[in-house]
C-alpha atoms as a PDB file:
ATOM      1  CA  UNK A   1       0.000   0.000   0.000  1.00  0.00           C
ATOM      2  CA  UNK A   2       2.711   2.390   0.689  1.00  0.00           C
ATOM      3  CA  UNK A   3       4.244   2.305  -3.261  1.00  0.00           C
ATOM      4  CA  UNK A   4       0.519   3.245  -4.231  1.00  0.00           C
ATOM      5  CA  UNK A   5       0.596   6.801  -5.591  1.00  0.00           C
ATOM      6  CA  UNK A   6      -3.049   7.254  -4.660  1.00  0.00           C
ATOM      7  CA  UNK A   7      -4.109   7.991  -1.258  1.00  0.00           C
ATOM      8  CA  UNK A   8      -5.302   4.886   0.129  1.00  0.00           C
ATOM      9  CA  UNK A   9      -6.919   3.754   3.674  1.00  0.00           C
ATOM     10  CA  UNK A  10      -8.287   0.379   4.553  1.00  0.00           C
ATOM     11  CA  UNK A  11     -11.095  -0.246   7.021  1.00  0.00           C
ATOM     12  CA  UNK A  12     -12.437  -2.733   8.954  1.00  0.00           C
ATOM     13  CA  UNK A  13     -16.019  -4.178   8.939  1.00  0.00           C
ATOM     14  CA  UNK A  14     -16.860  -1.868  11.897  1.00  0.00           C
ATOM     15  CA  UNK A  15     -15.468   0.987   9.790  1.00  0.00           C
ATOM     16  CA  UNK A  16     -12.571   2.102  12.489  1.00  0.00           C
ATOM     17  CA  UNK A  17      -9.271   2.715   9.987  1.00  0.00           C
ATOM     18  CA  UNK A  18      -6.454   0.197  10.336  1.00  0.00           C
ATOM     19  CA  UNK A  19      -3.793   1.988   7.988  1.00  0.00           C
ATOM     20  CA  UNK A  20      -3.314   4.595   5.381  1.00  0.00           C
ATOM     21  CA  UNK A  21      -0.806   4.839   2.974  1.00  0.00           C
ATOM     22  CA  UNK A  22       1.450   7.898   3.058  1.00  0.00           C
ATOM     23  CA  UNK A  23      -0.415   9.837   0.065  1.00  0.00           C
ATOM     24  CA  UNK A  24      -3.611   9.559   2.253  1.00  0.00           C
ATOM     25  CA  UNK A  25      -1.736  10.855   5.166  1.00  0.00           C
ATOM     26  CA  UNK A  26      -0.398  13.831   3.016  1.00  0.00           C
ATOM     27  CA  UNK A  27      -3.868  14.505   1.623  1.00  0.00           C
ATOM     28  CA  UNK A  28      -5.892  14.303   4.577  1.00  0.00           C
ATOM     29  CA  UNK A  29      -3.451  15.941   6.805  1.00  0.00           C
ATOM     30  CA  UNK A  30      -3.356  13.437   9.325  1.00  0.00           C
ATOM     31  CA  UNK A  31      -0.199  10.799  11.206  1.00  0.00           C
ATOM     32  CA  UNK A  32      -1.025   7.535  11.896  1.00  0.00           C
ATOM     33  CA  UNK A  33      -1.271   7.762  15.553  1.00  0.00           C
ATOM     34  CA  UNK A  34      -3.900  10.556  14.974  1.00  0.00           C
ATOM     35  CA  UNK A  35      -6.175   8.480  12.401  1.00  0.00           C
ATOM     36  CA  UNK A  36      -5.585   4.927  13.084  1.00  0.00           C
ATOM     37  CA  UNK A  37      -8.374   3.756  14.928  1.00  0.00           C
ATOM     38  CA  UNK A  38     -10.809   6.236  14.261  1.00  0.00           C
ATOM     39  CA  UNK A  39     -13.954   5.278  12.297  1.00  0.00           C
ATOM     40  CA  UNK A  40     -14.247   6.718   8.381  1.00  0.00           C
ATOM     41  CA  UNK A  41     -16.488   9.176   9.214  1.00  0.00           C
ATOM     42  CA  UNK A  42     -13.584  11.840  11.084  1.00  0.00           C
ATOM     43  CA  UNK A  43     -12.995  12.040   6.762  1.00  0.00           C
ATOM     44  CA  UNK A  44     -15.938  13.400   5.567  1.00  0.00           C
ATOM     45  CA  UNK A  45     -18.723  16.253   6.020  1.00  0.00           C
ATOM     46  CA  UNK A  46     -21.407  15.228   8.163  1.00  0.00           C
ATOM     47  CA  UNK A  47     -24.180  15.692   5.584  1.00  0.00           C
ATOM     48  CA  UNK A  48     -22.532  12.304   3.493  1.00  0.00           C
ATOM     49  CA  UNK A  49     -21.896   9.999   6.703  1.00  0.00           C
ATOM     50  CA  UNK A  50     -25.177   8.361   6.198  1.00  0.00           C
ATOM     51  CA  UNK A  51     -24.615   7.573   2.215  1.00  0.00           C
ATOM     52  CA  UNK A  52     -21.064   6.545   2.939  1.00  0.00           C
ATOM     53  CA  UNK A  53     -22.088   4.007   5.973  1.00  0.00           C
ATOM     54  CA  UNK A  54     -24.511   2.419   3.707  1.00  0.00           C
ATOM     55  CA  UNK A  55     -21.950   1.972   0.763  1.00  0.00           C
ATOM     56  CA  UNK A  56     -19.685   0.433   3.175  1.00  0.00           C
ATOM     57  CA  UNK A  57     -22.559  -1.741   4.689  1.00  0.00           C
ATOM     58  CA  UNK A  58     -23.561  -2.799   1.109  1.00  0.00           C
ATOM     59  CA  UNK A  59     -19.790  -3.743   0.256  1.00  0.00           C
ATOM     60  CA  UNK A  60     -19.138  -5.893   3.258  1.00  0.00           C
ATOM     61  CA  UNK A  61     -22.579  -7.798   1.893  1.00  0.00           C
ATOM     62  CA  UNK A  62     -21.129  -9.030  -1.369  1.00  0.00           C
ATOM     63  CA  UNK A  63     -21.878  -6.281  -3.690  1.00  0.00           C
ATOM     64  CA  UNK A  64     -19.775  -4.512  -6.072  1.00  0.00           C
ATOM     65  CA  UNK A  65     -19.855  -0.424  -4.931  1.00  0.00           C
ATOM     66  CA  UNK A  66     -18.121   1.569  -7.974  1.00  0.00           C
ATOM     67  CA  UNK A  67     -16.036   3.867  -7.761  1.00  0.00           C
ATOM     68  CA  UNK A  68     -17.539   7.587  -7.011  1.00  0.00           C
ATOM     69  CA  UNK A  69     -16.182  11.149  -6.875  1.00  0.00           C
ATOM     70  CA  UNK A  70     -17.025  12.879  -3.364  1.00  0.00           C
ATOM     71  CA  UNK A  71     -16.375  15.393  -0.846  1.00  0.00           C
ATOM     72  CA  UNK A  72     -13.426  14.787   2.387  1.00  0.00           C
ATOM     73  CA  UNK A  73     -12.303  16.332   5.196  1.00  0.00           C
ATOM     74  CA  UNK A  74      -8.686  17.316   6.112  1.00  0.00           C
ATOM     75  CA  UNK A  75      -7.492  17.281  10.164  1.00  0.00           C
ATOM     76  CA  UNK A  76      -7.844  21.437   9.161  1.00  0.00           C
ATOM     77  CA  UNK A  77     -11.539  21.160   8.837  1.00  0.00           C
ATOM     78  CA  UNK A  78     -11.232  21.920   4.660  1.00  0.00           C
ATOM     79  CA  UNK A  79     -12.913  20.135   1.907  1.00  0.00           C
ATOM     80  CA  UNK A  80     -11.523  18.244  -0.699  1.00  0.00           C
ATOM     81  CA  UNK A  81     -12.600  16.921  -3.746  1.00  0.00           C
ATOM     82  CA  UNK A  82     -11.668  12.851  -3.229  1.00  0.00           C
ATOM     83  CA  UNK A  83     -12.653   9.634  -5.617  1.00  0.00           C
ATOM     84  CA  UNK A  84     -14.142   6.919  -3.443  1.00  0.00           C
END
């Protein structure tokens, strides 16, 4: 994961994050020992929590979620323009 050019973060089935790579920790702004552990959610805006928790939900049941461009949030509070 860390040669991937792409930020990258991996999540387990309860959605708490168990690494990212270090493009994801340049993008979002955050060290490991601040993220690691923390559910997805502390990387996006409230008002998509709910849509993103129900991708994840229908991923972990089998089906195929594409690939989608969205909104995240850096440890500064900013938005950014990410691809899910």
């Amino acid at each position: 994961m860390d040669s991937i050019p792409d930020g990258v973060h991996s999540v387990d089935a309860s959605g708490v994050i168990t690494a990212m790579n270090p493009s994801a920790r340049e993008i979002y702004g955050y060290p490991d020992a601040e993220i690691v552990g923390r559910t997805f959610e502390i990387l996006m805006p409230p008002k998509l929590r709910d849509q993103v928790r129900r991708l994840h939900e229908q991923a972990l049941s089998g089906e195929i979620v594409q690939r989608f461009a969205t909104t995240g949030i850096r440890s500064d509070g900013s938005e950014i323009a990410v691809r899910s």
